[in-house]
C-alpha atoms as a PDB file:
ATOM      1  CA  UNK A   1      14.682  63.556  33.650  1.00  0.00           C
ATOM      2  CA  UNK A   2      11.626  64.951  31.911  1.00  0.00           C
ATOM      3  CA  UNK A   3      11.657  68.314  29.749  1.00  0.00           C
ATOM      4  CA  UNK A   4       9.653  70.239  32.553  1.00  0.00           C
ATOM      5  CA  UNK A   5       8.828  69.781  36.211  1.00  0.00           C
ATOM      6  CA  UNK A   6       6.857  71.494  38.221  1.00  0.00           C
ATOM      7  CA  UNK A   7       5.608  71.146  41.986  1.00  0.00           C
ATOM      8  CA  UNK A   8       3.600  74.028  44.210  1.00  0.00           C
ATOM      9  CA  UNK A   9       2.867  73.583  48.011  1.00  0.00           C
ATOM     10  CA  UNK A  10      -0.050  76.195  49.546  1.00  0.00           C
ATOM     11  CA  UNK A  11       0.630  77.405  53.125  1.00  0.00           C
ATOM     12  CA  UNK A  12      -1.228  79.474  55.706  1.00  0.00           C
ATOM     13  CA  UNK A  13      -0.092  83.454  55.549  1.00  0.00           C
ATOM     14  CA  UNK A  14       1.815  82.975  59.111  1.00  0.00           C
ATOM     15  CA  UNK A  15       5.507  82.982  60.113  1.00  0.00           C
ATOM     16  CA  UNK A  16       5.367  79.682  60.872  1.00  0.00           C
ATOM     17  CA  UNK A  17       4.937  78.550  57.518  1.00  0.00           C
ATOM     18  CA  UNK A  18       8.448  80.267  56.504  1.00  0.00           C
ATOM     19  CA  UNK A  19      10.615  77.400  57.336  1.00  0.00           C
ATOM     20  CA  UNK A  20       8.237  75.024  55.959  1.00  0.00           C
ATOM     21  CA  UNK A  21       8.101  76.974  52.558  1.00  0.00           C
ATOM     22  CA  UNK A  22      12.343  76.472  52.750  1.00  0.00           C
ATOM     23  CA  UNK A  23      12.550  72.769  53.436  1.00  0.00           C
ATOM     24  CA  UNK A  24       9.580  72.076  50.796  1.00  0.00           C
ATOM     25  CA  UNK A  25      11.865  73.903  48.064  1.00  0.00           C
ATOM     26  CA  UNK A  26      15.007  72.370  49.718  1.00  0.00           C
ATOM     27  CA  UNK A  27      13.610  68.998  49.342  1.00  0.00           C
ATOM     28  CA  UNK A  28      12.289  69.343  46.367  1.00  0.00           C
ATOM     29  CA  UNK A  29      15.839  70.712  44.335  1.00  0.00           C
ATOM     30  CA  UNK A  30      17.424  67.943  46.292  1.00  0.00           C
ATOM     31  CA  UNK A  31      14.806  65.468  44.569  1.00  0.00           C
ATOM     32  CA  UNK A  32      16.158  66.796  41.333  1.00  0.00           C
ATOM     33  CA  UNK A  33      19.495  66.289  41.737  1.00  0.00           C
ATOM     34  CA  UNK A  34      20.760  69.591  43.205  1.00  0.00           C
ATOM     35  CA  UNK A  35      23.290  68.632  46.017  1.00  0.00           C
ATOM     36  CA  UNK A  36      21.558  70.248  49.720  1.00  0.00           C
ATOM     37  CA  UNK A  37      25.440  71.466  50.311  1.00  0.00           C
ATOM     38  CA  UNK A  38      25.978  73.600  46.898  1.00  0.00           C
ATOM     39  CA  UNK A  39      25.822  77.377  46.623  1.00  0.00           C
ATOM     40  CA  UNK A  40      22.405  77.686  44.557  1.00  0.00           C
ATOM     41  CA  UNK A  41      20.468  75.460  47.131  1.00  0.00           C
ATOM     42  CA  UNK A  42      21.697  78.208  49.749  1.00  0.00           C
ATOM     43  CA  UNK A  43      20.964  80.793  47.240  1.00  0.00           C
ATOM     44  CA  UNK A  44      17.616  79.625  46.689  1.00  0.00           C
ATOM     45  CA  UNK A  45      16.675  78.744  50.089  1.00  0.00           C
ATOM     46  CA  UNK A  46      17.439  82.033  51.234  1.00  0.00           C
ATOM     47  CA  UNK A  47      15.490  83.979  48.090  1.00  0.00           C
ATOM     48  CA  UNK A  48      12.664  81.540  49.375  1.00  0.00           C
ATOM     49  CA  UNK A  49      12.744  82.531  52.542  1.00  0.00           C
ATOM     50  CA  UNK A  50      12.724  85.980  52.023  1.00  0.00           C
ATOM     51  CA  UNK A  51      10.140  85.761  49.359  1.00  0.00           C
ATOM     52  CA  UNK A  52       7.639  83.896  51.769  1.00  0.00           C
ATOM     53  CA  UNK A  53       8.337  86.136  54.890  1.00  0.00           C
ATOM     54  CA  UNK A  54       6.942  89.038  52.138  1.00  0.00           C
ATOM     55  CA  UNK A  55       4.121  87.384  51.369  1.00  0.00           C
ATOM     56  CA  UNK A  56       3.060  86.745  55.199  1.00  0.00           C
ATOM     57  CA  UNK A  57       4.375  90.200  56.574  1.00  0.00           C
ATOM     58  CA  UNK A  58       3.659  92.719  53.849  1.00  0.00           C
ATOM     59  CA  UNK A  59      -0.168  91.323  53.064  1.00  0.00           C
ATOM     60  CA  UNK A  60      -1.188  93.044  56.184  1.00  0.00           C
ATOM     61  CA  UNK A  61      -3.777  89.773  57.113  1.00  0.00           C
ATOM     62  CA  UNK A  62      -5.091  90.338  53.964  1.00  0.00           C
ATOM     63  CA  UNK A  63      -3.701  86.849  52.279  1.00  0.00           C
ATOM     64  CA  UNK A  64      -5.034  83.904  54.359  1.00  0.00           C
ATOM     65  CA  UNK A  65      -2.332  81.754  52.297  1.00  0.00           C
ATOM     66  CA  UNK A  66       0.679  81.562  49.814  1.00  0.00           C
ATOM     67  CA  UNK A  67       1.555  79.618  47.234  1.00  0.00           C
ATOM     68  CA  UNK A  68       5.213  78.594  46.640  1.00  0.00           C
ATOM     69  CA  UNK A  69       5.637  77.244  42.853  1.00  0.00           C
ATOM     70  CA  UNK A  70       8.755  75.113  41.447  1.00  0.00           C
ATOM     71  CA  UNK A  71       9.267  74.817  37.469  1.00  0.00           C
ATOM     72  CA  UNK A  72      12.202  73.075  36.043  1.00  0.00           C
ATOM     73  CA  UNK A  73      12.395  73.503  32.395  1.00  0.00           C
ATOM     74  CA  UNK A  74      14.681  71.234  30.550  1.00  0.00           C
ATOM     75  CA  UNK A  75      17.503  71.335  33.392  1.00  0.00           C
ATOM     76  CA  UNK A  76      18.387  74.827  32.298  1.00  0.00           C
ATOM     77  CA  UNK A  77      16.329  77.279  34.030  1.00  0.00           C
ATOM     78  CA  UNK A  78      15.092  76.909  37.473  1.00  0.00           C
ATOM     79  CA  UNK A  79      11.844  79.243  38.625  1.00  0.00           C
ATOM     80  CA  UNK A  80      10.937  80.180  41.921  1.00  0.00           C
ATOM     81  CA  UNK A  81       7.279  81.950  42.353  1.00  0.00           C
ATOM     82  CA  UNK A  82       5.623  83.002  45.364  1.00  0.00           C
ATOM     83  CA  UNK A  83       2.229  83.715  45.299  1.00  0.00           C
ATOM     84  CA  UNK A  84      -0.449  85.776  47.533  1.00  0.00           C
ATOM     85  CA  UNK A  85      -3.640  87.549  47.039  1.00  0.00           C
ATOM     86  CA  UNK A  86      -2.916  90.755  48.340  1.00  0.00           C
ATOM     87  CA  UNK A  87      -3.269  93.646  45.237  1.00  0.00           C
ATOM     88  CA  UNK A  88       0.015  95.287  46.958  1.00  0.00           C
ATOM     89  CA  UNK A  89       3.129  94.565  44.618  1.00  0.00           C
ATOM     90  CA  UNK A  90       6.544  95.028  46.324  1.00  0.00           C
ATOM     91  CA  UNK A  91       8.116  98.070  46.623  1.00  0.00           C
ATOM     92  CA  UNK A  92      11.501  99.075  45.923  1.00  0.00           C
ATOM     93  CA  UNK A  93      13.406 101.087  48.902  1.00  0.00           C
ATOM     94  CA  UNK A  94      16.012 103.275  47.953  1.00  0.00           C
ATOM     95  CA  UNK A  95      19.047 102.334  49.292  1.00  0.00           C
ATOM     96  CA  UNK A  96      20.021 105.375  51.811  1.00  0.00           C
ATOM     97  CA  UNK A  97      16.753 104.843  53.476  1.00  0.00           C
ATOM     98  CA  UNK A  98      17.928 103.169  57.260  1.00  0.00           C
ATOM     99  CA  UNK A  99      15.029 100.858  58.403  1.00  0.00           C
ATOM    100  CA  UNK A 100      14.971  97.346  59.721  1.00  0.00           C
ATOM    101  CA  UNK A 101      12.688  96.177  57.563  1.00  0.00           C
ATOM    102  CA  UNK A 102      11.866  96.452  53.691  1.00  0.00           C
ATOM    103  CA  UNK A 103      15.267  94.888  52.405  1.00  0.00           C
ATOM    104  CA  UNK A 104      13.821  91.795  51.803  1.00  0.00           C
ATOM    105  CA  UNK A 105      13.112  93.083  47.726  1.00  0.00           C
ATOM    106  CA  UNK A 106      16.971  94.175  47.475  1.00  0.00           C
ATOM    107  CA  UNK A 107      18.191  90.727  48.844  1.00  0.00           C
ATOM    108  CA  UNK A 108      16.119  88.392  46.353  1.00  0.00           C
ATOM    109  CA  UNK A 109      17.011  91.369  43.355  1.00  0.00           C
ATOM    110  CA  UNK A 110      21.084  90.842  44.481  1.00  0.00           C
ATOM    111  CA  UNK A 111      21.089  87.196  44.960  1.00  0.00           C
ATOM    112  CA  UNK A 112      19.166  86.498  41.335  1.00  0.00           C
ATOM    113  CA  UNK A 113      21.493  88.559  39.422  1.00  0.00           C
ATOM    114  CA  UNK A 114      24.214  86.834  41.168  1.00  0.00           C
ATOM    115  CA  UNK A 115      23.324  83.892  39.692  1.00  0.00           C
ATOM    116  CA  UNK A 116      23.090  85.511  36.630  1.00  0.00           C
ATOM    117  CA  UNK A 117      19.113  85.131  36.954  1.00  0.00           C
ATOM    118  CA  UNK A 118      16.230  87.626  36.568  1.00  0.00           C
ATOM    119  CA  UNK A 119      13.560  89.061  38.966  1.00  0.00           C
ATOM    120  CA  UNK A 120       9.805  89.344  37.627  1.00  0.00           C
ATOM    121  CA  UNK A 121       6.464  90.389  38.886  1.00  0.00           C
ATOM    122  CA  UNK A 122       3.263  88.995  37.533  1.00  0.00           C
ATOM    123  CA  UNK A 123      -0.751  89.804  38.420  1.00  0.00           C
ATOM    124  CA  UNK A 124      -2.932  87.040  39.088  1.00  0.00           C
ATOM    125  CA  UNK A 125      -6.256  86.589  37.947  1.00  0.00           C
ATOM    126  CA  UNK A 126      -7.638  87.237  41.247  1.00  0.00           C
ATOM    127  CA  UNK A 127      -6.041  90.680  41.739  1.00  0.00           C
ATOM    128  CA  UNK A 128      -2.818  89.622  43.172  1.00  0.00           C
ATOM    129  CA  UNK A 129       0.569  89.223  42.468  1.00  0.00           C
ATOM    130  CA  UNK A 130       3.452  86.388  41.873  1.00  0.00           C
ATOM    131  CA  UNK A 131       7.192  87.271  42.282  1.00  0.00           C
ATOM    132  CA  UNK A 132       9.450  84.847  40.193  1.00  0.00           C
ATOM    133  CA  UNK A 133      12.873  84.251  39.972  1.00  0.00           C
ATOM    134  CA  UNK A 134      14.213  82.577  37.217  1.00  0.00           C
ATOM    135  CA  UNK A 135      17.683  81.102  37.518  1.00  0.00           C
ATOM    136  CA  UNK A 136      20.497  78.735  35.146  1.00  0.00           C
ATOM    137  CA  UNK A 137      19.788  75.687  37.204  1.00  0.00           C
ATOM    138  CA  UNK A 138      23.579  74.463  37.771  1.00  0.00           C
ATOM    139  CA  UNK A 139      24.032  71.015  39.520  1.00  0.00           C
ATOM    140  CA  UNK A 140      28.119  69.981  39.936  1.00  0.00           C
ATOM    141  CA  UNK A 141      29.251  67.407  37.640  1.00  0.00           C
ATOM    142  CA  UNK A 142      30.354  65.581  41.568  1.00  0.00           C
ATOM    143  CA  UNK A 143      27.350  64.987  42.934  1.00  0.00           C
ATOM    144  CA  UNK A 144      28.916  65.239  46.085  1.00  0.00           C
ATOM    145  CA  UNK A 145      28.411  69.065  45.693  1.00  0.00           C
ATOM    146  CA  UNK A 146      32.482  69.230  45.046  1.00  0.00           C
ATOM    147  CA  UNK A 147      33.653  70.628  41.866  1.00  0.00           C
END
C-alpha cells in the first residue's frame, strides 16, 4: 500500500447527501482494507455522518456544497475532514443545556478520543472552515473483522 492516500467526494449542502457522504467513506476504508463489520468503520461512519449533517444544517443555505476528504498516511493515522464555506465554526454546547439539536460537536469530540484520536478545526482560504478528525487507523490482523 502506498505511504499516503487520499480521496475527497463534493456533495450538494442537502440531507440527502448525508447517506451518500457515509457509504462514499464506507467504501472507501473498505477499499483499504478496513473490514465494513469492525468497530472504527462504525466509528467513523457515524463521526461522518454527523460531521456532514453539520455542514448541511448549521450553514443556514449559505454552503451550496461540502466536501468530505479521506487521507491515509502510512497506515497509521486515518483523517476525516469535512468541508463547507460557511465562516460559522462549530460551537461547543455546554452539557446541562437540554435541546434536541446541537450535540452533533460532543458526539464526533467523544467518539475521536475514544479512539484515542484528536478533533481539529481549520479556516479555508475562502473564509470557511474544515473539521478533521485524525484517528490510529487499526485494521484486525483477521480480515474477517474477528480478532
Amino acid at each position: 500500500m502506498a505511504d499516503h492516500q487520499e480521496s475527497s467526494i463534493t456533495l450538494p449542502s442537502d440531507p440527502a447527501s448525508v447517506p451518500t457522504a457515509r457509504r462514499y467513506v464506507a467504501d472507501l476504508l473498505t477499499g483499504w482494507g478496513l473490514p465494513g463489520e469492525a468497530e472504527t468503520a462504525d466509528t467513523v461512519r457515524l463521526i461522518v455522518s454527523e460531521l456532514a449533517t453539520n455542514a448541511v444544517q448549521h450553514t443556514f443555505g449559505q454552503s451550496p456544497t461540502f466536501t468530505v476528504e479521506v487521507r491515509l498516511e502510512r497506515e497509521e493515522r486515518l483523517r476525516v475532514g469535512v468541508t463547507d464555506s460557511h465562516p460559522r465554526w462549530p460551537q461547543r454546547l455546554p452539557a446541562a443545556v437540554q435541546q434536541d439539536n446541537g450535540r452533533g460537536m460532543v458526539i464526533i469530540r467523544s467518539l475521536t478520543a475514544e479512539c484515542g484520536g484528536r478533533l481539529s478545526i481549520t479556516p479555508t482560504p475562502d473564509g470557511g472552515k474544515t473539521v478533521w478528525i485524525a484517528l490510529p487507523w487499526t485494521v484486525p490482523a483477521d480480515r474477517s473483522g474477528r480478532n
